[in-house]
Protein backbone atom coordinates (compact mmCIF):
# COMPACT_ATOMS: atom_id res chain seq x y z
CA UNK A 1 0.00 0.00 0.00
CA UNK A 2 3.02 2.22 0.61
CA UNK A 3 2.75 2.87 -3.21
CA UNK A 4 -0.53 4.45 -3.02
CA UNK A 5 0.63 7.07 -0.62
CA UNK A 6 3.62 7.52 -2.84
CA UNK A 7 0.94 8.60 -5.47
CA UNK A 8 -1.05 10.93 -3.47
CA UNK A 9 2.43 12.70 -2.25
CA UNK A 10 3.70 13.70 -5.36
CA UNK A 11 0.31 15.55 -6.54
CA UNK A 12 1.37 18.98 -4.76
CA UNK A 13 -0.41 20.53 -1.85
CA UNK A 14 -1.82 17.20 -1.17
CA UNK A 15 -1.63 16.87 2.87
CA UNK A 16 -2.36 13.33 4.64
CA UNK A 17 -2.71 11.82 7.83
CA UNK A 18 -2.82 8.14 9.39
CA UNK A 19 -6.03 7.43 12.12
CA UNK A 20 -5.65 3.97 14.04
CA UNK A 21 -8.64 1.96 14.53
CA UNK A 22 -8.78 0.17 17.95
CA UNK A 23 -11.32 -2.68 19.46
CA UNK A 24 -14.12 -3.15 18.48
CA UNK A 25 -12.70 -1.66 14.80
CA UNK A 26 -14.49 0.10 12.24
CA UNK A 27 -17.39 -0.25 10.47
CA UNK A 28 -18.43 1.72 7.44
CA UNK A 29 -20.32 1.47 4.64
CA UNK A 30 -23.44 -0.73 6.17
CA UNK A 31 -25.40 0.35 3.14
CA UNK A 32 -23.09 -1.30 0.34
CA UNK A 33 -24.42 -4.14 -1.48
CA UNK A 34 -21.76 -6.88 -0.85
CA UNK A 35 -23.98 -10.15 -0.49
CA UNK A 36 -21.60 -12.98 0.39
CA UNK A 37 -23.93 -15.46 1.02
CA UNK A 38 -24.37 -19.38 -1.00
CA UNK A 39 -27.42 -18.30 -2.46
CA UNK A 40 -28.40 -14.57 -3.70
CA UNK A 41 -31.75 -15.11 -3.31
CA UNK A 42 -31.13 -16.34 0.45
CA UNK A 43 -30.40 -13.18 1.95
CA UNK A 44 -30.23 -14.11 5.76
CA UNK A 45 -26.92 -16.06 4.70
CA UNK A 46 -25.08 -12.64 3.17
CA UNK A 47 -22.31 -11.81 5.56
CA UNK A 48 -22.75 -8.09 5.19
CA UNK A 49 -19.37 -6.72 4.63
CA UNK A 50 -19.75 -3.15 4.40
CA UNK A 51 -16.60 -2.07 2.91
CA UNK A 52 -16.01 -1.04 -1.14
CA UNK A 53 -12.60 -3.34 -2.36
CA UNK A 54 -10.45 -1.36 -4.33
CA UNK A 55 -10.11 -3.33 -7.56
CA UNK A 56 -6.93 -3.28 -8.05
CA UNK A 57 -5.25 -4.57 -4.37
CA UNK A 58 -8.62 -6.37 -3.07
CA UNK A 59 -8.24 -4.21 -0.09
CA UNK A 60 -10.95 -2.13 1.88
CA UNK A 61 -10.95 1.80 1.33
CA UNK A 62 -12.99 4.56 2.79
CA UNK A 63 -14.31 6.49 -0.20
CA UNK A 64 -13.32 9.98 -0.11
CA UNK A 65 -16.52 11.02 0.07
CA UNK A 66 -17.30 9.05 2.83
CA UNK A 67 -13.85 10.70 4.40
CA UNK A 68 -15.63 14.56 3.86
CA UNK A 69 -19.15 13.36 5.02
CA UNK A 70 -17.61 12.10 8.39
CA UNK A 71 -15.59 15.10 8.51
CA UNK A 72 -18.67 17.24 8.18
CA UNK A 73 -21.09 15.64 10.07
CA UNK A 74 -18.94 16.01 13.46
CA UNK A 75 -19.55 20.14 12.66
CA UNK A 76 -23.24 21.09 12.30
CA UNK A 77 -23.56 24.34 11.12
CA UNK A 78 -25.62 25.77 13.91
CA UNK A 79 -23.43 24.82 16.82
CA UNK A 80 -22.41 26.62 19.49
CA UNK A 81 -18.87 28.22 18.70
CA UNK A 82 -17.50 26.59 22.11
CA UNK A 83 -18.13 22.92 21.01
CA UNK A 84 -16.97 23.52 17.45
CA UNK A 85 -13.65 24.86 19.34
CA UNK A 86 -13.65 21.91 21.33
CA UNK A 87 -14.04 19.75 17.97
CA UNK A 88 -11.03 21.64 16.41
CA UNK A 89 -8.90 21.40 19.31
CA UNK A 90 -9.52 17.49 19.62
CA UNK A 91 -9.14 16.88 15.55
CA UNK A 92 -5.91 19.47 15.54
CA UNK A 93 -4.25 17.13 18.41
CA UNK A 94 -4.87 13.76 16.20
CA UNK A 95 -3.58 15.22 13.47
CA UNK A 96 -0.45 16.29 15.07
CA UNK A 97 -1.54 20.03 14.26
CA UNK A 98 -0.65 19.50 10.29
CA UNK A 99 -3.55 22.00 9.18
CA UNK A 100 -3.96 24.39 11.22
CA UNK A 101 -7.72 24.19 11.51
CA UNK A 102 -9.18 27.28 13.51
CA UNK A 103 -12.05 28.70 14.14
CA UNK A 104 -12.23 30.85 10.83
CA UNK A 105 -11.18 28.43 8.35
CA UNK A 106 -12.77 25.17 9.26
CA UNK A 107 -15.58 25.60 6.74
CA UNK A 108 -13.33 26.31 4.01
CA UNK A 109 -12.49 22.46 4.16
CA UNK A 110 -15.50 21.38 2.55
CA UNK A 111 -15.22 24.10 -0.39
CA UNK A 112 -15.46 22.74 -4.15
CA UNK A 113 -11.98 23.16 -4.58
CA UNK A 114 -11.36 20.80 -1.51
CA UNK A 115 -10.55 16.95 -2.73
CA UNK A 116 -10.67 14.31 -0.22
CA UNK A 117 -8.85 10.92 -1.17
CA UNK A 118 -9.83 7.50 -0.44
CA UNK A 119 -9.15 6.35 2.87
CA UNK A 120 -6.73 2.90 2.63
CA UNK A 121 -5.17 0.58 4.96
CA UNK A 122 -1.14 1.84 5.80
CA UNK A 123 0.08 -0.65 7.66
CA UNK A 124 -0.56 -4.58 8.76
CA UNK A 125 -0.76 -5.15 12.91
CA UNK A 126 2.12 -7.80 13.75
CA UNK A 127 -0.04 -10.79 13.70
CA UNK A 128 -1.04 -9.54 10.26
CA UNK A 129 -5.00 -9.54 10.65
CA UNK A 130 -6.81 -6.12 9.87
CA UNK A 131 -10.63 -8.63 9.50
CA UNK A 132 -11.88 -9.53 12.06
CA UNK A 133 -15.65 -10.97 12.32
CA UNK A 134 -18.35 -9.39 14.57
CA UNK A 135 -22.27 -9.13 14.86
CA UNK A 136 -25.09 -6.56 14.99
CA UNK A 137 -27.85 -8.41 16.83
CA UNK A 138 -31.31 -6.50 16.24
CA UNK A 139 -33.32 -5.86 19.20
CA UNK A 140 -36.43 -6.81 17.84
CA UNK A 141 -34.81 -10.05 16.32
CA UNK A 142 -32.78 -12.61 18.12
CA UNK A 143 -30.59 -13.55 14.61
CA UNK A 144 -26.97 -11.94 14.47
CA UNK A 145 -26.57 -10.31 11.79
CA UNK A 146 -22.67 -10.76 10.83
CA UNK A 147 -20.52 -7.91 10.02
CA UNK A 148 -16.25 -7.58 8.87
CA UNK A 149 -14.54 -4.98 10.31
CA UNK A 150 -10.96 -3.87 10.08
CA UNK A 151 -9.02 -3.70 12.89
């Protein structure tokens, strides 16, 4: 995967950042049609992966899309100046301060102009698992649903 960043480095002004995903590990995508199961037609079979494959490596990536949506959802536009200060402060310290996001110029990250690149796995844990099998169980239903995340 080291290649990919390689890519993304030389295009210039392009800034990036590593995040590392801890128990129970991450989930995205629920909504992608990824049916897994024997039969098609059998849907309670599918294990529901949730992830889009990049064609290319086989490996899961976040959609860049996805990457901006997440990033704007955590600030509303109506919120209180305090808790988008808070925000800032907290997303500033994971990302080592590399942007300098402030109070003025956090909105200017979601301008047209703005390109957000797929998210991809970086690096293998030791043991060299980054699947890892876990369930949604429905309250109204006592069936677990099964789900792959990455660790």
């Amino acid at each position: 995967m080291k290649c990919m960043t390689w890519l993304w480095r030389a295009i210039p002004g392009t800034e990036s950042f590593s995040l590392t995903t801890i128990y129970p590990g991450l989930i995205t995508g629920s909504g992608y049609n990824h049916p897994a199961g024997e039969r098609e037609s059998d849907s309670s079979s599918d294990f529901q992966m949730g992830f889009y494959f990049d064609h290319t490596t086989g490996m899961p990536v976040i959609p860049g899309s996805t990457v901006k949506g997440i990033l704007k959802s955590v600030f509303p536009k109506n919120e209180d100046k305090e808790i988008i200060q808070e925000k800032i402060k907290y997303i500033n310290g994971l990302l080592d301060n590399k942007f300098e996001i402030t109070i003025d110029n956090w909105q200017n990250l979601f301008e047209k102009g703005n390109i957000f690149y797929d998210a991809f796995i970086s690096s293998v844990p030791q043991d060299g698992r980054i699947f890892a099998e876990d369930y949604i169980t429905p309250h109204k239903n006592i069936l677990k649903i099964p789900y792959l995340s990455v660790f």
